[in-house]
Protein backbone atom coordinates (compact mmCIF):
# COMPACT_ATOMS: atom_id res chain seq x y z
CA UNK A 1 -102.52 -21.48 -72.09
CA UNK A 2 -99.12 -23.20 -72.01
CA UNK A 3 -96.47 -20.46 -70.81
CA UNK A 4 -93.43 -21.59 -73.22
CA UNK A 5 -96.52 -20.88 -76.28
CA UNK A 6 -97.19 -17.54 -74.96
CA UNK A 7 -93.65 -16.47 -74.60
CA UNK A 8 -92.59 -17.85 -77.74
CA UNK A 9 -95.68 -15.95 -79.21
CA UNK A 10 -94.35 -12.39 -77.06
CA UNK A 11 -90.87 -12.61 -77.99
CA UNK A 12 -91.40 -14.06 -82.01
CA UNK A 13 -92.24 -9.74 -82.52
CA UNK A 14 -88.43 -9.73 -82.85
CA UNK A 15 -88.21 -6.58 -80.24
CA UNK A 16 -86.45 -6.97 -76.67
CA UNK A 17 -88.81 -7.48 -73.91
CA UNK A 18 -87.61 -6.62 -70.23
CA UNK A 19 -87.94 -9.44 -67.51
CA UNK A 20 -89.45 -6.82 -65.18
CA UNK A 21 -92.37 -6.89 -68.29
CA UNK A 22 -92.91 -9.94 -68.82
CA UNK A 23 -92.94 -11.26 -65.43
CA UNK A 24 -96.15 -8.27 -64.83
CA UNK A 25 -97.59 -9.82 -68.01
CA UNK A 26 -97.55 -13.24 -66.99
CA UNK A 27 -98.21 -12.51 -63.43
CA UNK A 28 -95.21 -14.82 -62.50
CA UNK A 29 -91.97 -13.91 -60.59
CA UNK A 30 -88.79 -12.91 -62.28
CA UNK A 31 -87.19 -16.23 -61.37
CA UNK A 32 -89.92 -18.17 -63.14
CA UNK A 33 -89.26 -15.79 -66.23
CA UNK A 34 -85.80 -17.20 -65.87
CA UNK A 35 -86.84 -20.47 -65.93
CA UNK A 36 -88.89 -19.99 -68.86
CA UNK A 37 -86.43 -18.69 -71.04
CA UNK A 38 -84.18 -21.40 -70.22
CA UNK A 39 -87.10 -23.84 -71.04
CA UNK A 40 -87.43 -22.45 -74.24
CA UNK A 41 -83.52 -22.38 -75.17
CA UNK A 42 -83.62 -26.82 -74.09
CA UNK A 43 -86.20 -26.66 -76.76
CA UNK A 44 -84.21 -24.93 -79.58
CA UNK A 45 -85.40 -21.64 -79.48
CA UNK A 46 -82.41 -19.46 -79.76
CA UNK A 47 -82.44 -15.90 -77.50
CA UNK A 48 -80.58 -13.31 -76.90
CA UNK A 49 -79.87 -11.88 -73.46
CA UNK A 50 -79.01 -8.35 -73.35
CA UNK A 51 -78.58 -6.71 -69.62
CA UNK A 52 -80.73 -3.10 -69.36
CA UNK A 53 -83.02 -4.56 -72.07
CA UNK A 54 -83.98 -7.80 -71.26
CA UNK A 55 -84.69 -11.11 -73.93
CA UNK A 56 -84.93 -11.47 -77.75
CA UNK A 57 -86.20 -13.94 -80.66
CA UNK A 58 -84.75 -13.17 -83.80
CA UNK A 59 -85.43 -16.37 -85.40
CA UNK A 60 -88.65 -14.64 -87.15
CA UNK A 61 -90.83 -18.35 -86.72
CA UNK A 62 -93.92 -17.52 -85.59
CA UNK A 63 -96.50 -20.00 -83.69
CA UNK A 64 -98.84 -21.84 -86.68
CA UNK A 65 -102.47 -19.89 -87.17
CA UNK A 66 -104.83 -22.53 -86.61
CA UNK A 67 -107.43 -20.08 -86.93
CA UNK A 68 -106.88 -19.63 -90.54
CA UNK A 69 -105.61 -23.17 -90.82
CA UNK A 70 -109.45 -24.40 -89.80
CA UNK A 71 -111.16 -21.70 -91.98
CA UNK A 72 -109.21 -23.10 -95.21
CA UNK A 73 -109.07 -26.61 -93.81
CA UNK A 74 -112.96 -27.26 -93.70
CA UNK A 75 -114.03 -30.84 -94.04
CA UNK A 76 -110.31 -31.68 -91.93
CA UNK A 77 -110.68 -31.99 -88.31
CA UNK A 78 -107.73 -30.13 -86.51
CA UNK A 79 -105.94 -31.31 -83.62
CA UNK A 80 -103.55 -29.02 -82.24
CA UNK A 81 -101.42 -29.62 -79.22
CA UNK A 82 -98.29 -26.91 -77.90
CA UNK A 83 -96.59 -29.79 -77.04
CA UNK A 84 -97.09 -33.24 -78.27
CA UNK A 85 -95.11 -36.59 -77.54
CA UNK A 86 -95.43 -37.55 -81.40
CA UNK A 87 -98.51 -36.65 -83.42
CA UNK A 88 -98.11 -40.34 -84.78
CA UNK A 89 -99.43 -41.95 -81.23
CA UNK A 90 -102.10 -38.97 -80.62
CA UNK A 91 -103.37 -40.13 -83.89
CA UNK A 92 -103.87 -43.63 -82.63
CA UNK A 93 -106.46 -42.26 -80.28
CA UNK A 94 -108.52 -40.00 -82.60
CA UNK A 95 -111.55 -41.22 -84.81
CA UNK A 96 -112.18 -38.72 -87.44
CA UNK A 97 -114.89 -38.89 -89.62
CA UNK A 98 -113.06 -38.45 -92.69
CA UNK A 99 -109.56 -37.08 -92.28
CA UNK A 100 -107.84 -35.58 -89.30
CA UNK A 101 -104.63 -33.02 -89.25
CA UNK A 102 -102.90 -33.50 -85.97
CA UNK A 103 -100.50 -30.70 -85.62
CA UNK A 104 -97.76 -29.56 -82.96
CA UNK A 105 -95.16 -27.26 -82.38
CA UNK A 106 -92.78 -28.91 -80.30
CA UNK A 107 -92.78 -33.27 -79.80
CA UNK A 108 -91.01 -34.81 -76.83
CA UNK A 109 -90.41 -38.22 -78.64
CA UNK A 110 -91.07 -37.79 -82.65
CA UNK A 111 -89.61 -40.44 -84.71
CA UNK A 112 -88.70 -41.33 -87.81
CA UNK A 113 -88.06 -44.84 -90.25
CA UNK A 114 -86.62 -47.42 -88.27
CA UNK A 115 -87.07 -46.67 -84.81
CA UNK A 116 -84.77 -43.34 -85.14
CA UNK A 117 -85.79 -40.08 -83.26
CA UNK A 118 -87.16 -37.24 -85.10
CA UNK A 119 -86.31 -33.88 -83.75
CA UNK A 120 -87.07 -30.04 -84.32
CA UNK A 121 -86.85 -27.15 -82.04
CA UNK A 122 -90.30 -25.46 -80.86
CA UNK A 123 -91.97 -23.55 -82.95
CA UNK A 124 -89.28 -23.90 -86.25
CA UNK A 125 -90.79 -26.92 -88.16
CA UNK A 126 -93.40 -28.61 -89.37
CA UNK A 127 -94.59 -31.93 -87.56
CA UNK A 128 -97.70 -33.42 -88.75
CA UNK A 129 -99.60 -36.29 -88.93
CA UNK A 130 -102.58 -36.79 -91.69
CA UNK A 131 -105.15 -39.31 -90.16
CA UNK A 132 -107.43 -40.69 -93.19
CA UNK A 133 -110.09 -42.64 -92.17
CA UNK A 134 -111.98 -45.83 -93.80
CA UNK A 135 -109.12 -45.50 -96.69
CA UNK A 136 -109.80 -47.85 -99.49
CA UNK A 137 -108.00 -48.16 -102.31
CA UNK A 138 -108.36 -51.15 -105.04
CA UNK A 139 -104.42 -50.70 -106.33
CA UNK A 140 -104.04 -51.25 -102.78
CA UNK A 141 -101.33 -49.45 -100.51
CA UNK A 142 -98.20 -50.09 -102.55
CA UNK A 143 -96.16 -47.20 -103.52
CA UNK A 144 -98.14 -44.46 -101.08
CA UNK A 145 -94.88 -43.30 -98.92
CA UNK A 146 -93.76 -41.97 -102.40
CA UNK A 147 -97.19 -40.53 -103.47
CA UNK A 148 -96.72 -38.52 -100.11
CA UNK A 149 -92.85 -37.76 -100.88
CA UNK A 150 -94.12 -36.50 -104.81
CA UNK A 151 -96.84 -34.42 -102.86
CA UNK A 152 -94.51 -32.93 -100.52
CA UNK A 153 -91.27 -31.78 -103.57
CA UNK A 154 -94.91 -30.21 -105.42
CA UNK A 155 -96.07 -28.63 -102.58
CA UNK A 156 -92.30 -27.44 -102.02
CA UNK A 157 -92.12 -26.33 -105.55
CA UNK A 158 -95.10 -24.57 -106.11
CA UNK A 159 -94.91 -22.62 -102.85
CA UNK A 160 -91.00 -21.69 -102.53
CA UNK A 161 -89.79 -22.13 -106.09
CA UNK A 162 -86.90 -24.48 -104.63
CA UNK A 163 -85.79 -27.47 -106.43
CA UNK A 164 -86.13 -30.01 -104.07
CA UNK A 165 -86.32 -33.92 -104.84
CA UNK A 166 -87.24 -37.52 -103.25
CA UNK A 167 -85.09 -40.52 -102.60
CA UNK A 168 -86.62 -43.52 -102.35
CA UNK A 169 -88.41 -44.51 -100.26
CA UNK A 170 -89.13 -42.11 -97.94
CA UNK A 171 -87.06 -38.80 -97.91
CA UNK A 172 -87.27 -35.31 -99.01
CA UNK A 173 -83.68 -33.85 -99.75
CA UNK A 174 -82.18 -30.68 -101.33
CA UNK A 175 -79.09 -30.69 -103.19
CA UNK A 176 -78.32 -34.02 -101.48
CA UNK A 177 -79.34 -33.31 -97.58
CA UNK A 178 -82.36 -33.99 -95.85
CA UNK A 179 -85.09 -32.02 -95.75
CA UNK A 180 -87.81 -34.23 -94.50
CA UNK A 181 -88.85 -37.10 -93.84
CA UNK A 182 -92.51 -39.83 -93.99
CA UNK A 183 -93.63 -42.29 -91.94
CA UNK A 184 -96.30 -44.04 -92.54
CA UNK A 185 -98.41 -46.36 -90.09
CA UNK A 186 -101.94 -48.75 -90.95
CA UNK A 187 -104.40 -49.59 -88.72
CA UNK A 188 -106.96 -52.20 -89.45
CA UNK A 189 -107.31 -54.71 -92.61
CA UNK A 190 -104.25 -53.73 -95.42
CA UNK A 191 -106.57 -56.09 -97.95
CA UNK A 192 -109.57 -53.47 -97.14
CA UNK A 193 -110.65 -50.11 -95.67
CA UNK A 194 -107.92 -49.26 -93.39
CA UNK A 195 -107.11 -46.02 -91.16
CA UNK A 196 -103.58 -44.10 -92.85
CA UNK A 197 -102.06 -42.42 -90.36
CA UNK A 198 -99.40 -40.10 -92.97
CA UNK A 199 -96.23 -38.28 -90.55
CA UNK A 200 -94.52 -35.93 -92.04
CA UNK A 201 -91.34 -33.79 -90.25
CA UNK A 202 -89.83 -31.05 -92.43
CA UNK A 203 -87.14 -28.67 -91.22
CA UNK A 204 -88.48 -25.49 -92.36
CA UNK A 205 -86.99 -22.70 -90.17
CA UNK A 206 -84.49 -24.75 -88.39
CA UNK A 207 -82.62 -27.69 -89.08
CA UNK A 208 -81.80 -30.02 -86.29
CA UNK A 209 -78.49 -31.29 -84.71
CA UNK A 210 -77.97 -35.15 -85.01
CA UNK A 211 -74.86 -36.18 -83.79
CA UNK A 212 -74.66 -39.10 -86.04
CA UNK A 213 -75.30 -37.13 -89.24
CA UNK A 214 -74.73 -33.83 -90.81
CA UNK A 215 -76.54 -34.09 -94.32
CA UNK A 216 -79.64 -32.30 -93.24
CA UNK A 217 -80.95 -28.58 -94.32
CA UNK A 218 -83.76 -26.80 -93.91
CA UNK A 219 -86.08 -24.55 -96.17
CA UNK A 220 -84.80 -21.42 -94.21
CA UNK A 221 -81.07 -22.08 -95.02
CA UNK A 222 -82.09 -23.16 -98.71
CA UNK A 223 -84.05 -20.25 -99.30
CA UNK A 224 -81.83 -17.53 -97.10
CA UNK A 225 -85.20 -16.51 -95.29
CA UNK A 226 -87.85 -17.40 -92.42
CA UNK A 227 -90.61 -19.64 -94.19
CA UNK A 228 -94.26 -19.26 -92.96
CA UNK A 229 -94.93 -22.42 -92.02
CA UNK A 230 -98.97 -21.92 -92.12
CA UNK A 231 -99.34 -20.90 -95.52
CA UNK A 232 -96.52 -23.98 -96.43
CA UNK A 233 -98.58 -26.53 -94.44
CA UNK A 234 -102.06 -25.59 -96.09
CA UNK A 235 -99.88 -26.52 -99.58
CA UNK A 236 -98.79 -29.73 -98.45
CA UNK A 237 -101.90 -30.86 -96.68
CA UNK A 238 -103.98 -29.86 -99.97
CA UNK A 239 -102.15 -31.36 -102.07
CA UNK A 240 -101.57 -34.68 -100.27
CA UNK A 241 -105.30 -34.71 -100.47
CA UNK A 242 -105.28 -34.61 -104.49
CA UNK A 243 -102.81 -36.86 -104.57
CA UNK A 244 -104.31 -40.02 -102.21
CA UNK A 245 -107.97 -39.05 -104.54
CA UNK A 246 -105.44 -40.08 -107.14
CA UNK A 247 -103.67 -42.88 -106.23
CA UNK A 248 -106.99 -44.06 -104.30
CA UNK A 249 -108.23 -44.79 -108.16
CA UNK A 250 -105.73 -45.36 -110.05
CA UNK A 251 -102.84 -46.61 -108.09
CA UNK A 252 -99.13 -45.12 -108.57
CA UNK A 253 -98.97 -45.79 -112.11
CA UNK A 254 -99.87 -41.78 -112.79
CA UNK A 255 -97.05 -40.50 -110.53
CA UNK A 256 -94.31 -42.80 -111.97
CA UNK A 257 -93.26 -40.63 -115.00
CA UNK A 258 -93.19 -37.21 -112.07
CA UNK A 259 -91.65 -39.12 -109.41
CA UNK A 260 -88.64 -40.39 -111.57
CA UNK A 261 -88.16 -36.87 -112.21
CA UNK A 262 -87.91 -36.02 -108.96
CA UNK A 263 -85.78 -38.80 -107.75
CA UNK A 264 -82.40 -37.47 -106.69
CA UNK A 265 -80.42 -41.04 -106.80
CA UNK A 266 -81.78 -41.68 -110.67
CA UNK A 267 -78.61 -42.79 -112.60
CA UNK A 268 -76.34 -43.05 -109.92
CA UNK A 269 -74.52 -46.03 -108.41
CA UNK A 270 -76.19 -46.60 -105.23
CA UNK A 271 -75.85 -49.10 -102.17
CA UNK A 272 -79.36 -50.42 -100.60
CA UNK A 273 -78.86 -52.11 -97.28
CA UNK A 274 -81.63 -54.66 -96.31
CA UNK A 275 -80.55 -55.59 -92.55
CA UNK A 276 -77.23 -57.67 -93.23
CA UNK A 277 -77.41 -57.60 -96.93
CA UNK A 278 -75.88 -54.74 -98.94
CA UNK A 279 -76.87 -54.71 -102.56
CA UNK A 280 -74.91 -52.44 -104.85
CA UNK A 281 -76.10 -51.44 -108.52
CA UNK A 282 -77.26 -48.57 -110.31
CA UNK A 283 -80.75 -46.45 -109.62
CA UNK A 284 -83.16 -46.42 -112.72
CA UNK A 285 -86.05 -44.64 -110.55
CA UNK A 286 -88.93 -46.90 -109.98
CA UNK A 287 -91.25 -48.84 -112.00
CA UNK A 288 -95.29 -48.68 -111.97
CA UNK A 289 -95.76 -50.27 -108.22
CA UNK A 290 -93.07 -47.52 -106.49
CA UNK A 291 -90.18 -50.20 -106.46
CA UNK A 292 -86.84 -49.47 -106.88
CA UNK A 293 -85.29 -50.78 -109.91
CA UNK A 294 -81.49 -51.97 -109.64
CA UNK A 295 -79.19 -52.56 -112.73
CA UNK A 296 -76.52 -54.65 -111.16
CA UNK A 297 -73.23 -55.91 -112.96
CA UNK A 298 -74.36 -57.85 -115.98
CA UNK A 299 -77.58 -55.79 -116.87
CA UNK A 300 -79.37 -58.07 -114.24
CA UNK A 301 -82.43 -55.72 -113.16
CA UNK A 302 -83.51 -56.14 -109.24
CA UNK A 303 -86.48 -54.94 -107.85
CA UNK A 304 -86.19 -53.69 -104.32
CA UNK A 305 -89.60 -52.99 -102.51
CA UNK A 306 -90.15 -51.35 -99.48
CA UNK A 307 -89.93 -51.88 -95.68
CA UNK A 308 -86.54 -51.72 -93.52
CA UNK A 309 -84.59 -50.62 -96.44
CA UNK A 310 -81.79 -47.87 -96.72
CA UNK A 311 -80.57 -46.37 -99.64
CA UNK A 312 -77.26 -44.43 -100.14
CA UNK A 313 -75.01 -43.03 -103.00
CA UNK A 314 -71.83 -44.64 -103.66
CA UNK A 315 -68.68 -42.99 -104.18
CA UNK A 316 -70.01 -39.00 -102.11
């Protein structure tokens, strides 16, 4: 077993634990306790150091029970790594024969939209990728980033009683900061059965530090209290699957009415930036295929689909 997974899992009790201990415990010297503490604290996990009593967790995240995760879970093959470069590539090399849940703790090089890095200290967050196999859909794949999004605020919703929202096309925010975030990736023919590989990062017990942006939260700081993340992932994970049964039939015209609801940005002036062109108009939420519908000066409507798009508020 990975030795940063079984001292995260000793220390997430909350008590002080001596170095004298643990080192007996792990049958390691005290310098390679040392080391793993400090391994730990490069990965996010903030500890406390107190001399005569040794090291403490008081973050109250606790390591994800796959155990109960696989009982609820049947019919989903689970894939669960300690440590994972990004649970987007391991799904690249899986072949479920349905749907797959590939699930990690800590990743070494998650990312985002647009090539950006997503990042979440070990054992605070949820980092996920859905892989759905031989996924067919007549409506075809339009709109399903915010299908996901609308899964994720219900899931949210239902299981924490927060009102969070979406902003198009891919984000999860609460009162205007970033909660989390999808990325989705195809493999195989987008005109037929395809393999969906759905990633999903939200900061649920910890929220990140990005030096080149500060609106982003996490469920922890919105709610005042440690989230269990297992119970919160078997939400999200269920519901996604309602939700792709849905739009597999019927397309996104049943989640436009819910999703405008949601939408965060609906009514305000916004900017959307497609690479060297800046567009600037007001939101109206989206229309039956998921895009974004602009009201620019003149009552000129402008639909803005997907792809390497960025959306912001004017005027905040």
């Amino acid at each position: 077993m990975n030795q940063d997974y079984r001292l995260f899992e000793l220390l997430s009790d909350g008590e002080f634990h001596s170095g004298e201990l643990i080192a007996k415990e792990f049958g390691v010297s005290r310098s390679r306790v040392w080391a793993l503490i400090n391994s730990l604290e490069k990965k996010g996990v903030q500890i406390s150091r107190v001399r005569g009593r040794g090291y403490r967790y008081g973050g109250g995240s606790k390591l994800i029970d796959t155990d109960y995760l696989r009982q609820a879970l049947a019919g989903i093959d689970l894939h669960y790594s300690v440590e994972l470069e990004s649970t987007n590539e391991f799904a690249r090399t899986i072949k479920p024969k349905q749907c797959a849940l590939v699930l990690t703790e800590y990743q070494t090089s998650g990312k985002g939209r647009r090539g950006r890095q997503w990042s979440s200290g070990f054992g605070q967050n949820l980092m996920f990728t859905m892989k759905v196999n031989e996924y067919d859909s007549v409506h075809g794949l339009e709109g399903l980033s915010l299908v996901v999004g609308h899964s994720i605020v219900t899931a949210v919703d239902n299981a924490l009683g927060l009102n969070v929202q979406v902003k198009w096309p891919n984000d999860i925010l609460y009162k205007d900061n970033k909660i989390a975030g999808v990325l989705i990736e195809i493999q195989g023919d987008l005109t037929g059965a395809c393999n969906l590989m759905i990633g999903v990062g939200l900061n649920v017990n910890d929220e990140p530090e990005l030096v080149d942006r500060k609106d982003v939260t996490s469920l922890k700081g919105a709610k005042n209290k440690t989230i269990n993340r297992t119970g919160l992932l078997l939400n999200i994970v269920k519901q996604i699957e309602i939700d792709l049964a849905r739009f597999q039939a019927s397309g996104f015209t049943v989640f436009k009415d819910s999703w405008n609801a949601f939408d965060a940005y609906r009514g305000q002036e916004v900017m959307v930036t497609q690479g060297d062109r800046k567009i600037v108009g007001v939101s109206k939420g989206v229309n039956d295929k998921g895009a974004l519908i602009l009201v620019l000066e003149g009552s000129e409507e402008l639909l803005v689909h997907g792809g390497e798009v960025s959306l912001r508020k004017l005027n905040v």
